[in-house]
N, C-alpha and C. Protein backbone atom coordinates (compact mmCIF):
# COMPACT_ATOMS: atom_id res chain seq x y z
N UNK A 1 -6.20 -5.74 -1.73
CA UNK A 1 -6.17 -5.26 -0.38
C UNK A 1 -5.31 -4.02 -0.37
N UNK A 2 -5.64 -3.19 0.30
CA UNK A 2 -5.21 -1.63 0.59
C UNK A 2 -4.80 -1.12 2.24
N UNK A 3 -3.91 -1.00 2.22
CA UNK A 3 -4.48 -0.37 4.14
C UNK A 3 -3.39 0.63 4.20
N UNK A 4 -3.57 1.58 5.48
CA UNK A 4 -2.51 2.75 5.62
C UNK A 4 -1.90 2.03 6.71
N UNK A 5 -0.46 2.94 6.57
CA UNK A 5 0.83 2.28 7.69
C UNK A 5 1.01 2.98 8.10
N UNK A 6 0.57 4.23 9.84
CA UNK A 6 1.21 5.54 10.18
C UNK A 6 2.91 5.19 10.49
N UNK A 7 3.68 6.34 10.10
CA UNK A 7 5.04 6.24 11.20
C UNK A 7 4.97 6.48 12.53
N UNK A 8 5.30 6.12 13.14
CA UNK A 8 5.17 6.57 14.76
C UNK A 8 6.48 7.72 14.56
N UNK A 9 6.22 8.28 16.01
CA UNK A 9 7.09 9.37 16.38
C UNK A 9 8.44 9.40 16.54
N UNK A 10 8.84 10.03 15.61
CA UNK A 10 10.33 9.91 15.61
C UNK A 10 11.10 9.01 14.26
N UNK A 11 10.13 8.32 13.81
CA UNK A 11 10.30 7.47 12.69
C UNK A 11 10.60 7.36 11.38
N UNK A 12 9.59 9.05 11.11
CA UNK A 12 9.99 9.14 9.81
C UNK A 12 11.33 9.45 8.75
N UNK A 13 11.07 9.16 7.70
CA UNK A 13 12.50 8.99 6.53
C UNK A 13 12.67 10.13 6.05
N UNK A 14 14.05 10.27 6.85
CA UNK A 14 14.37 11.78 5.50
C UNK A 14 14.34 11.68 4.02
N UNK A 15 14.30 12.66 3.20
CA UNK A 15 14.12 13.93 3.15
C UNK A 15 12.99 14.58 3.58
N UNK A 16 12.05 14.01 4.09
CA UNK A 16 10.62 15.04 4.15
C UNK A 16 10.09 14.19 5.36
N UNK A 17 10.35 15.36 6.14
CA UNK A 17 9.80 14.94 7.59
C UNK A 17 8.09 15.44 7.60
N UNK A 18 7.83 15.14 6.27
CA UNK A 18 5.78 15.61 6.38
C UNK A 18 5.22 14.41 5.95
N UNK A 19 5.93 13.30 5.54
CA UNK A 19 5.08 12.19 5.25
C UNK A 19 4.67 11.81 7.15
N UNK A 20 3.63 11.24 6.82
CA UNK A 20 2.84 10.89 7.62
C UNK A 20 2.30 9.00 8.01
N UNK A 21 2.79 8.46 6.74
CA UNK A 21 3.13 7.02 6.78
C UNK A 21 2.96 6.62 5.20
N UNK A 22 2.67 5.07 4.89
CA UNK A 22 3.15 4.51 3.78
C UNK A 22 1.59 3.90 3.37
N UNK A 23 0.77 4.08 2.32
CA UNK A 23 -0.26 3.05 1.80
C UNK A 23 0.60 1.58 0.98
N UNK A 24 -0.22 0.92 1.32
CA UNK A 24 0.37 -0.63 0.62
C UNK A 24 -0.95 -1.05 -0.16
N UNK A 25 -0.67 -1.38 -1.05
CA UNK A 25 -1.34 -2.22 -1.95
C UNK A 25 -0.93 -3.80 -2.08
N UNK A 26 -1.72 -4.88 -1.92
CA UNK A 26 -1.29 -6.06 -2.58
C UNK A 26 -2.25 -6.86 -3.25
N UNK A 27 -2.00 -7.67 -4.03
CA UNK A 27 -3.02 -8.23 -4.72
C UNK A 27 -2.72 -9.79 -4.94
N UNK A 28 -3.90 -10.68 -4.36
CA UNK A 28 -3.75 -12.08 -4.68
C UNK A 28 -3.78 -12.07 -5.86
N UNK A 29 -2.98 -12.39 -6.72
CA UNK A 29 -3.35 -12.58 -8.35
C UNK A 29 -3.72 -14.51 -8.31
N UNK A 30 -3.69 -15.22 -7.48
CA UNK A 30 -3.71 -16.44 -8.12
C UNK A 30 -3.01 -17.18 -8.93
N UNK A 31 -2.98 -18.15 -10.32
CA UNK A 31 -2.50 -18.48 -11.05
C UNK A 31 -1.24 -17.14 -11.72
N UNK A 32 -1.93 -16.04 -11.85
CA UNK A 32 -1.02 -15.27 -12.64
C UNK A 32 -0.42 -14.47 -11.86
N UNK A 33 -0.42 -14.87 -11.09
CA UNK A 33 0.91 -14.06 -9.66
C UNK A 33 0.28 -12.82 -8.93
N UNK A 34 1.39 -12.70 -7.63
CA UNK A 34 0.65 -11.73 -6.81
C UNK A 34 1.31 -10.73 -7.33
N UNK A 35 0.95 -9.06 -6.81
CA UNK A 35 1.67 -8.22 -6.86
C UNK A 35 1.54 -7.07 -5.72
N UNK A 36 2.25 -6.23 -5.76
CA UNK A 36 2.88 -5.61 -4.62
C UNK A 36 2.97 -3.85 -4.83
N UNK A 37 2.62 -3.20 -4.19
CA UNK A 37 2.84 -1.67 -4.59
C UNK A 37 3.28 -1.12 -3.04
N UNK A 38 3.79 0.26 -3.11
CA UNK A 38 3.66 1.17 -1.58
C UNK A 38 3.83 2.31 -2.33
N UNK A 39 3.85 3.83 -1.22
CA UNK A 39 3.81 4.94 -1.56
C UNK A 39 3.93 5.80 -0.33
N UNK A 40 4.58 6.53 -0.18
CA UNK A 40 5.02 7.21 1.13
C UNK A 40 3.79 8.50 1.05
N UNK A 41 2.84 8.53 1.95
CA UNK A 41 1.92 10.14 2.04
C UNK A 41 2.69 10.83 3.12
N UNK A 42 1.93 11.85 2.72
CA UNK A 42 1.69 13.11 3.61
C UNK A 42 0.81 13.64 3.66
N UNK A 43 -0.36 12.80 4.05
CA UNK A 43 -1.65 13.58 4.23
C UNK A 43 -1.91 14.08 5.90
N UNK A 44 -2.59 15.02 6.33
CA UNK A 44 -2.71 15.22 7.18
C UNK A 44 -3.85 14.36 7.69
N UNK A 45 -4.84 13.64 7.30
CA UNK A 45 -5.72 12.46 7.83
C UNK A 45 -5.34 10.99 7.13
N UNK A 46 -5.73 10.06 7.39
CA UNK A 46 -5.52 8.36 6.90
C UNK A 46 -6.30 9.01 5.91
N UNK A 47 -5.49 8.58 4.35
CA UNK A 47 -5.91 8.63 3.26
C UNK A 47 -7.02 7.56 2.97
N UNK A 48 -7.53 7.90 1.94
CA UNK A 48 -8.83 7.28 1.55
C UNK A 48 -8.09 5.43 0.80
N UNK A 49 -7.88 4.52 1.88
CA UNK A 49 -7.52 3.53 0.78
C UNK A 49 -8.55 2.58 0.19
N UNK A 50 -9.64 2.85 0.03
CA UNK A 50 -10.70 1.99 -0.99
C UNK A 50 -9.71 1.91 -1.97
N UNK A 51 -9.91 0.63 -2.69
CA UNK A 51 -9.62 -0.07 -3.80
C UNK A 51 -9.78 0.74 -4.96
N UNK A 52 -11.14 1.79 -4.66
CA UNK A 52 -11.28 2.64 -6.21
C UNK A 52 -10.81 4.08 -5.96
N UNK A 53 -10.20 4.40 -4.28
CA UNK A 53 -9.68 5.69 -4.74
C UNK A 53 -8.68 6.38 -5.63
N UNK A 54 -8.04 7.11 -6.19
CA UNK A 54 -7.11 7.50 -6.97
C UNK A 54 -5.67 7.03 -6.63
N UNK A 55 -5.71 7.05 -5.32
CA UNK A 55 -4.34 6.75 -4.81
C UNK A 55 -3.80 5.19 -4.86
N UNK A 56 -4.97 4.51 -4.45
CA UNK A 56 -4.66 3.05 -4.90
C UNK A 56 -4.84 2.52 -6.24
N UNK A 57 -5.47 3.12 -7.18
CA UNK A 57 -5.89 2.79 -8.47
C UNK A 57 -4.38 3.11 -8.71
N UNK A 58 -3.26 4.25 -8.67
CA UNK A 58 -2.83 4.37 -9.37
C UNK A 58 -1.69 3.33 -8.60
N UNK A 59 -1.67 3.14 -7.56
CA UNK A 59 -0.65 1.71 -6.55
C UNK A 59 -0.74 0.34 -7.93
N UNK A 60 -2.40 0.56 -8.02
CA UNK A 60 -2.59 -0.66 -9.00
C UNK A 60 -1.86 -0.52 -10.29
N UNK A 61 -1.75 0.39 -11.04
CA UNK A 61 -0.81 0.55 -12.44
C UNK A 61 0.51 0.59 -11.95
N UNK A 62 1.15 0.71 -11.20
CA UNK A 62 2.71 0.20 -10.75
C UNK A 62 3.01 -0.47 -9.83
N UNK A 63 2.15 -1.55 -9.73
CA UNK A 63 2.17 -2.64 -9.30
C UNK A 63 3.32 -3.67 -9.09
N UNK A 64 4.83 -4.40 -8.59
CA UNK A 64 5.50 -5.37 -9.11
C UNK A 64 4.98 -6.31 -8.51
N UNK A 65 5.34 -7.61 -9.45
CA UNK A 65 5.37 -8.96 -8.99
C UNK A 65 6.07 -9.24 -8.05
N UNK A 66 5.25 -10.06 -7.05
CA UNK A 66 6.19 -10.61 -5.92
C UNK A 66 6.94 -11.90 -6.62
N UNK A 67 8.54 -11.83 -6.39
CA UNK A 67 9.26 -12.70 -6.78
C UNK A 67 9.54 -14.40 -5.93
N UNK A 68 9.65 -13.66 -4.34
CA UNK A 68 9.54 -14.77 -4.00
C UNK A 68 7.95 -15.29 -2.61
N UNK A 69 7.78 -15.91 -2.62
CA UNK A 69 6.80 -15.90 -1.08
C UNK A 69 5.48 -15.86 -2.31
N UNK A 70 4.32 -15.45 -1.07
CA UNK A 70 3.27 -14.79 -1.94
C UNK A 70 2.68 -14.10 -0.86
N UNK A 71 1.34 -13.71 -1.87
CA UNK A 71 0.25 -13.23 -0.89
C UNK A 71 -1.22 -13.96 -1.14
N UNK A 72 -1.75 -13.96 0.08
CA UNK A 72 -3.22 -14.84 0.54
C UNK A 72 -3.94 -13.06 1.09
N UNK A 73 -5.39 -13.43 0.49
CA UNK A 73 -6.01 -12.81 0.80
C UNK A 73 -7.49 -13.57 1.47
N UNK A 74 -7.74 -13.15 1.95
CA UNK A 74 -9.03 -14.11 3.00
C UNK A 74 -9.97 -13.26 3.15
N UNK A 75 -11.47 -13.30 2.92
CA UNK A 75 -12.42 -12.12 2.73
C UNK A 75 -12.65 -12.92 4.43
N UNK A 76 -13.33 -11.67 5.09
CA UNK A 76 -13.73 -12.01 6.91
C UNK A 76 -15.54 -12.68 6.13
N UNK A 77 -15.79 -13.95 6.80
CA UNK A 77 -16.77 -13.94 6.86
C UNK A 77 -17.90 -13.24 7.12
């Protein structure tokens, strides 16, 4: 699972008042654990978060394990 997070107004984190919000990555791993990514943009539109764009592929190679809790993923009927 992939989705964009805008900042609202007034919100954003210095140093760089041009990010525009945060993509999250997470992944039910099941038996072999979940894992967890983010990444602060600055795109001027909601970045592309499909699963196979560049930006999340690469969320997927620096990926950490969630240590405690987990994650559930539920496809919508």
């Amino acid at each position: 699972m992939s989705f964009y997070y805008p900042f609202g107004a007034g919100s954003v984190p210095p140093p760089n008042p041009a990010l525009t919000g945060i993509v999250i990555y997470a992944h039910d791993g099941g038996a072999t654990g979940d894992t967890i990514a983010f990444a602060p943009v600055n795109a001027g539109v909601i970045p592309d978060c499909s699963l196979a764009s560049p930006l999340v592929t690469g969320l997927k190679l620096t990926a950490l394990p969630v240590t405690t809790g987990g994650i559930t993923v539920t496809p919508r009927a």
